[in-house]
C-alpha atoms as a PDB file:
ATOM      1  CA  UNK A   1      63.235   9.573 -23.521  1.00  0.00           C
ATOM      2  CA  UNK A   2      64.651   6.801 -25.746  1.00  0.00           C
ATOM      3  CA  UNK A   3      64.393   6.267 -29.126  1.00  0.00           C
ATOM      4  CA  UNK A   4      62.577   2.914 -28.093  1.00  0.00           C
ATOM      5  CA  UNK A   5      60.267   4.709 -26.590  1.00  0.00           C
ATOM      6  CA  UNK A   6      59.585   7.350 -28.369  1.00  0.00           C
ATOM      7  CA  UNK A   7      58.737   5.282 -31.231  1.00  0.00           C
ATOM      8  CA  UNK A   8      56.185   2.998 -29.271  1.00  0.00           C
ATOM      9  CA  UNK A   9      54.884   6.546 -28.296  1.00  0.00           C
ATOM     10  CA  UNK A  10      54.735   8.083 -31.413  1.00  0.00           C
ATOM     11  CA  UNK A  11      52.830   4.647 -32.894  1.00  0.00           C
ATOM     12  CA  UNK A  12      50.161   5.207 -29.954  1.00  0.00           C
ATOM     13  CA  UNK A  13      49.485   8.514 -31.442  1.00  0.00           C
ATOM     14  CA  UNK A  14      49.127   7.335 -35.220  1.00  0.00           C
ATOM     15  CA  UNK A  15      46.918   4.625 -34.499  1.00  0.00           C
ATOM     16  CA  UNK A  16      44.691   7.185 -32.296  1.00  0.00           C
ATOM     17  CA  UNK A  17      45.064   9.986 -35.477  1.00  0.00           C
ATOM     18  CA  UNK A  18      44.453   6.738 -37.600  1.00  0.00           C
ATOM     19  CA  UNK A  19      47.569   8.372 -39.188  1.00  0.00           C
ATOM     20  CA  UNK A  20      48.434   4.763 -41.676  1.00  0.00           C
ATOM     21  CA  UNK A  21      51.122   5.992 -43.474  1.00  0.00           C
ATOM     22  CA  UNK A  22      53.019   7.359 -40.128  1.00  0.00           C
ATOM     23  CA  UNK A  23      52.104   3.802 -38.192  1.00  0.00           C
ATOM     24  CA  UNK A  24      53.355   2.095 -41.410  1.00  0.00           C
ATOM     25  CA  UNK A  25      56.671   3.666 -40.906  1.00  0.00           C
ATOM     26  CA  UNK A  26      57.114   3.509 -37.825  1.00  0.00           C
ATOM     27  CA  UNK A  27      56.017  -0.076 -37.838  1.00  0.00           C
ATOM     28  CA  UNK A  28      59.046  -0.510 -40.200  1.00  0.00           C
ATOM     29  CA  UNK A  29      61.573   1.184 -37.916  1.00  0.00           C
ATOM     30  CA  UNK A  30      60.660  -1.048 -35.469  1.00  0.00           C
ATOM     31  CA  UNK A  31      60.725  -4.384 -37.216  1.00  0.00           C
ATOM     32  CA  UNK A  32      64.446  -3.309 -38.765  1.00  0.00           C
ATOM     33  CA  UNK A  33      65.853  -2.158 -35.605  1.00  0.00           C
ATOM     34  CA  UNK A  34      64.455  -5.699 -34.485  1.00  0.00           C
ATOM     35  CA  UNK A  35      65.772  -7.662 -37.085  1.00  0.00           C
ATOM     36  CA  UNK A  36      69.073  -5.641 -36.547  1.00  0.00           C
ATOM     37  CA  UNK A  37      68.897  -6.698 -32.640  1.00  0.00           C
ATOM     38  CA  UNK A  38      68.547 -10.250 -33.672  1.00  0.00           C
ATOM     39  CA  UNK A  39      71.919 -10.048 -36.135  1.00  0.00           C
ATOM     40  CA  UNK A  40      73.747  -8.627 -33.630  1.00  0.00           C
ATOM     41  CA  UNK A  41      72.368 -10.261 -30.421  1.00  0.00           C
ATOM     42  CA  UNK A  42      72.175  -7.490 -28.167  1.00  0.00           C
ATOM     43  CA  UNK A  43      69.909  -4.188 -28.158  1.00  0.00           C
ATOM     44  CA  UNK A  44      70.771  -1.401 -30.089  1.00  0.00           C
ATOM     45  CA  UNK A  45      71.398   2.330 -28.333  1.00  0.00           C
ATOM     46  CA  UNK A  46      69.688   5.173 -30.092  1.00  0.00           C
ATOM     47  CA  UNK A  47      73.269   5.497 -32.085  1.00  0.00           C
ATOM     48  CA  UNK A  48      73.085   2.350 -33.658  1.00  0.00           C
ATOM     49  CA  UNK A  49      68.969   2.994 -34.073  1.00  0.00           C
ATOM     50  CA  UNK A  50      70.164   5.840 -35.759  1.00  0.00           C
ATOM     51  CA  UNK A  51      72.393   3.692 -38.129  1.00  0.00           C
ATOM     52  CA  UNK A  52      69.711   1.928 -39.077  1.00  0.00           C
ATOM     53  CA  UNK A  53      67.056   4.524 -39.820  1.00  0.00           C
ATOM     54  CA  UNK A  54      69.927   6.085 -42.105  1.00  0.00           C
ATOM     55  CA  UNK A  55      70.103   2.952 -44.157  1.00  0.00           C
ATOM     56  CA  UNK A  56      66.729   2.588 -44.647  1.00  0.00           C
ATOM     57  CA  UNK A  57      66.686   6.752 -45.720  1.00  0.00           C
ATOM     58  CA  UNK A  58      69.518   5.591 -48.027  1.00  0.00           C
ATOM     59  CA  UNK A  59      67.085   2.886 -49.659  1.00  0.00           C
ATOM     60  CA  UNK A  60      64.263   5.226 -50.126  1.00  0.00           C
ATOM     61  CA  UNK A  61      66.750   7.959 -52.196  1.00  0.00           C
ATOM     62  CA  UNK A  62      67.191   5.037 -54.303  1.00  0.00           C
ATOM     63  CA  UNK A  63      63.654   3.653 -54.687  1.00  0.00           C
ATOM     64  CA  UNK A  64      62.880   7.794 -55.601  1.00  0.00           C
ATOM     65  CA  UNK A  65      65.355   7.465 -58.023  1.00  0.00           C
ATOM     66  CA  UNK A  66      64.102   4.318 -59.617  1.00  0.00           C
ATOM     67  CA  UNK A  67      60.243   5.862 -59.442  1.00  0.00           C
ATOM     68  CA  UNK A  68      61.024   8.907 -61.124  1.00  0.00           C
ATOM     69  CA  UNK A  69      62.719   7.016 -63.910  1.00  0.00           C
ATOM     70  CA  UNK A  70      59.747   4.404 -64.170  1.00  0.00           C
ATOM     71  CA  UNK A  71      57.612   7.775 -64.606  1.00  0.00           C
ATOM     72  CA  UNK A  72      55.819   6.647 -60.970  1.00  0.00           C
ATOM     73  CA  UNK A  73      55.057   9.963 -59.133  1.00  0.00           C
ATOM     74  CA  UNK A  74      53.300   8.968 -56.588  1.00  0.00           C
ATOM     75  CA  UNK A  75      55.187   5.702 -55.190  1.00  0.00           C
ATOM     76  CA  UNK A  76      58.165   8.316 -55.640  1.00  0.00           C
ATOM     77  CA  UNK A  77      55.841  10.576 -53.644  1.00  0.00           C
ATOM     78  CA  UNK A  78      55.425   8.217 -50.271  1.00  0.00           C
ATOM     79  CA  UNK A  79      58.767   7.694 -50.911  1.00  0.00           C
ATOM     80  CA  UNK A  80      59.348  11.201 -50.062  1.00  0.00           C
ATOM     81  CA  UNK A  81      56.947  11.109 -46.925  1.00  0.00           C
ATOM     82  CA  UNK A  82      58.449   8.138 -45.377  1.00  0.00           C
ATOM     83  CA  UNK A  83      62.248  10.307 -45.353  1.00  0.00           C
ATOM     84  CA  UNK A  84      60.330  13.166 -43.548  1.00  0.00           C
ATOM     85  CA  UNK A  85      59.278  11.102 -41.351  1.00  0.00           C
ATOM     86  CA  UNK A  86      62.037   8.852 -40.661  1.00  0.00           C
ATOM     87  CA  UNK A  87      64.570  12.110 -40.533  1.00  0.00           C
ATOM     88  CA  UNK A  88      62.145  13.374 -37.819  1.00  0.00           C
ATOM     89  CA  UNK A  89      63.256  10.769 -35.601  1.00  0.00           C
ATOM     90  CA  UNK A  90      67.519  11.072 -36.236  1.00  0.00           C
ATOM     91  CA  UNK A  91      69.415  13.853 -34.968  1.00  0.00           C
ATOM     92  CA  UNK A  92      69.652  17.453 -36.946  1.00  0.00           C
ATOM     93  CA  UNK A  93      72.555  17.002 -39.555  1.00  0.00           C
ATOM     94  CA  UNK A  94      75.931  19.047 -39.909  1.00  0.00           C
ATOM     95  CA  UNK A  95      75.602  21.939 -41.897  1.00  0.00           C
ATOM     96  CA  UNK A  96      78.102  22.132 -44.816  1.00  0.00           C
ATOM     97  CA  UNK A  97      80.499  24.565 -43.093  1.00  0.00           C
ATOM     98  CA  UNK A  98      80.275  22.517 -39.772  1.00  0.00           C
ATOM     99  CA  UNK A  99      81.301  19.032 -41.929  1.00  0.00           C
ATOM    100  CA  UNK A 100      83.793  20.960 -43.853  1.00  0.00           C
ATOM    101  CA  UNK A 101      85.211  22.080 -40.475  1.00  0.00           C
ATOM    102  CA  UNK A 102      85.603  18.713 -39.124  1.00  0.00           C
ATOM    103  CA  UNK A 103      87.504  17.136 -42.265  1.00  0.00           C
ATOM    104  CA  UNK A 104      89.788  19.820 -42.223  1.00  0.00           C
ATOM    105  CA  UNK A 105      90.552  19.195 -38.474  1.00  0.00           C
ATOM    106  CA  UNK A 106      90.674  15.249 -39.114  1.00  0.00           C
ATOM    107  CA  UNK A 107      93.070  15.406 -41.984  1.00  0.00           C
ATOM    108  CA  UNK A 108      95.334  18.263 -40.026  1.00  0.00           C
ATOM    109  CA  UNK A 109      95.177  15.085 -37.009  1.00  0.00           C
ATOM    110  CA  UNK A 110      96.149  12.198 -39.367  1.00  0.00           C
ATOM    111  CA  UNK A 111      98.734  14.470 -41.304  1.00  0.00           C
ATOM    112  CA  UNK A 112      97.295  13.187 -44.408  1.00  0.00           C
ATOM    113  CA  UNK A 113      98.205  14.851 -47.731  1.00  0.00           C
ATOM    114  CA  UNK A 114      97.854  12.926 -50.799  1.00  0.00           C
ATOM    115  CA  UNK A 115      94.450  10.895 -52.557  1.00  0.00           C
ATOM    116  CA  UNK A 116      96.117   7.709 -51.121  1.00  0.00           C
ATOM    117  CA  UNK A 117      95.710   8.725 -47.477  1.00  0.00           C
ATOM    118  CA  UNK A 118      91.744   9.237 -48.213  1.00  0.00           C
ATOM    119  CA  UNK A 119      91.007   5.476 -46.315  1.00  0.00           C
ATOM    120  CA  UNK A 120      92.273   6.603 -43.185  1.00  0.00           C
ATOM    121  CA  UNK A 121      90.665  10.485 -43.436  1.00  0.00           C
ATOM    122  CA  UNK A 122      87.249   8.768 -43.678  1.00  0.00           C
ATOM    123  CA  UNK A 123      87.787   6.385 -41.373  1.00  0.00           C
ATOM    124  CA  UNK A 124      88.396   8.630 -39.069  1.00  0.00           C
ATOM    125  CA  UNK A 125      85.365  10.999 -40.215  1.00  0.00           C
ATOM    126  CA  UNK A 126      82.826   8.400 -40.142  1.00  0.00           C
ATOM    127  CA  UNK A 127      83.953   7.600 -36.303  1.00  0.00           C
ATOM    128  CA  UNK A 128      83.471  11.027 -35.243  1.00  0.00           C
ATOM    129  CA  UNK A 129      79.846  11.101 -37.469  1.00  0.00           C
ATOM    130  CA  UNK A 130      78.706   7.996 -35.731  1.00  0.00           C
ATOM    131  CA  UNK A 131      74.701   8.171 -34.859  1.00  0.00           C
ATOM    132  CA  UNK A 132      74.337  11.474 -37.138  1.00  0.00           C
ATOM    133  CA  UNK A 133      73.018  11.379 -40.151  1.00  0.00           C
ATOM    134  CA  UNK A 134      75.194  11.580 -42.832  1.00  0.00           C
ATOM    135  CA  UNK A 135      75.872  10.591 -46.411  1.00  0.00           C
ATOM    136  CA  UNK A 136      79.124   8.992 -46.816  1.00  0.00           C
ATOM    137  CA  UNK A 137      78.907  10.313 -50.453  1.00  0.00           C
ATOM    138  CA  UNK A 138      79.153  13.498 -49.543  1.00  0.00           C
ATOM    139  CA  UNK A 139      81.510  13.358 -47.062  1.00  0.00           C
ATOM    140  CA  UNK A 140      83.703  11.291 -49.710  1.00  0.00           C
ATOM    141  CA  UNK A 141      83.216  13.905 -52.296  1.00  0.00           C
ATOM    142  CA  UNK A 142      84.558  16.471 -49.690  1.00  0.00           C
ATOM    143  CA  UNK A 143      87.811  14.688 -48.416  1.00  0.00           C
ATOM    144  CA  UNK A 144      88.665  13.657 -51.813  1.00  0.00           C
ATOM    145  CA  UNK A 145      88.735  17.709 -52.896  1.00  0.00           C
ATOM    146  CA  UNK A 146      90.359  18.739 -49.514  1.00  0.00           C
ATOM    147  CA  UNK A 147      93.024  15.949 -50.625  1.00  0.00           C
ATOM    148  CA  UNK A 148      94.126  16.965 -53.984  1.00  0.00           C
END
């Protein structure tokens, strides 16, 4: 099943568990990957859904951020919600060891060896990554130390 349909699937069951804050969500998936669809003029395959969906986890880390500061629990709360629920629908994430794994093998490939090679490491990283969820931070953080 695709991540299209899934999703349509998945809103037919919120609006039957009258389940708002799920149907909000995934009402929200829907109109980015839509929006995204119209930029780009073509449809998007669950990779590039998956893209998506990690931006908009991305943007809800921040707004948590911002909450917590502005002592506002419970926006920061839903906050939290809406990334359970939005991770449910992206693929399980690389564990630590298996990310670690896969820089080592990518800078052993590109032969890199100093800080200054670190554009072409993550390049090559984020290509292999594509459609998994993943924070670039991290994955920064960890070619930069693997580099020095």
């Amino acid at each position: 099943m695709s991540l299209h349909d899934r999703l349509s699937e998945d809103l037919k069951l919120a609006m039957k568990a009258r389940d708002q804050l799920r149907m909000d969500v995934i009402r929200m998936i829907k109109a980015a990957v839509m929006n995204k669809e119209m930029e780009i003029k073509k449809d998007l395959d669950d990779a590039e859904m998956s893209r998506v969906m990690t931006t908009m986890i991305k943007q809800r880390r921040e707004s948590v951020e911002q909450f917590e500061k502005g002592n506002r629990a419970e926006l920061a709360a839903k906050e939290r919600q809406e990334i359970t629920i939005l991770e449910s629908y992206l693929p399980q994430a690389l564990s630590p060891d298996q990310l670690a794994t896969l820089v080592d093998s990518v800078i052993q490939e590109t032969g890199a060896r100093t800080l200054k090679e670190i554009g072409a490491v993550m390049k090559a990283v984020m290509v292999r990554l594509a459609g998994q969820p993943v924070d670039g931070k991290q994955v920064s953080d960890l070619v930069r130390a693997k580099l020095q």
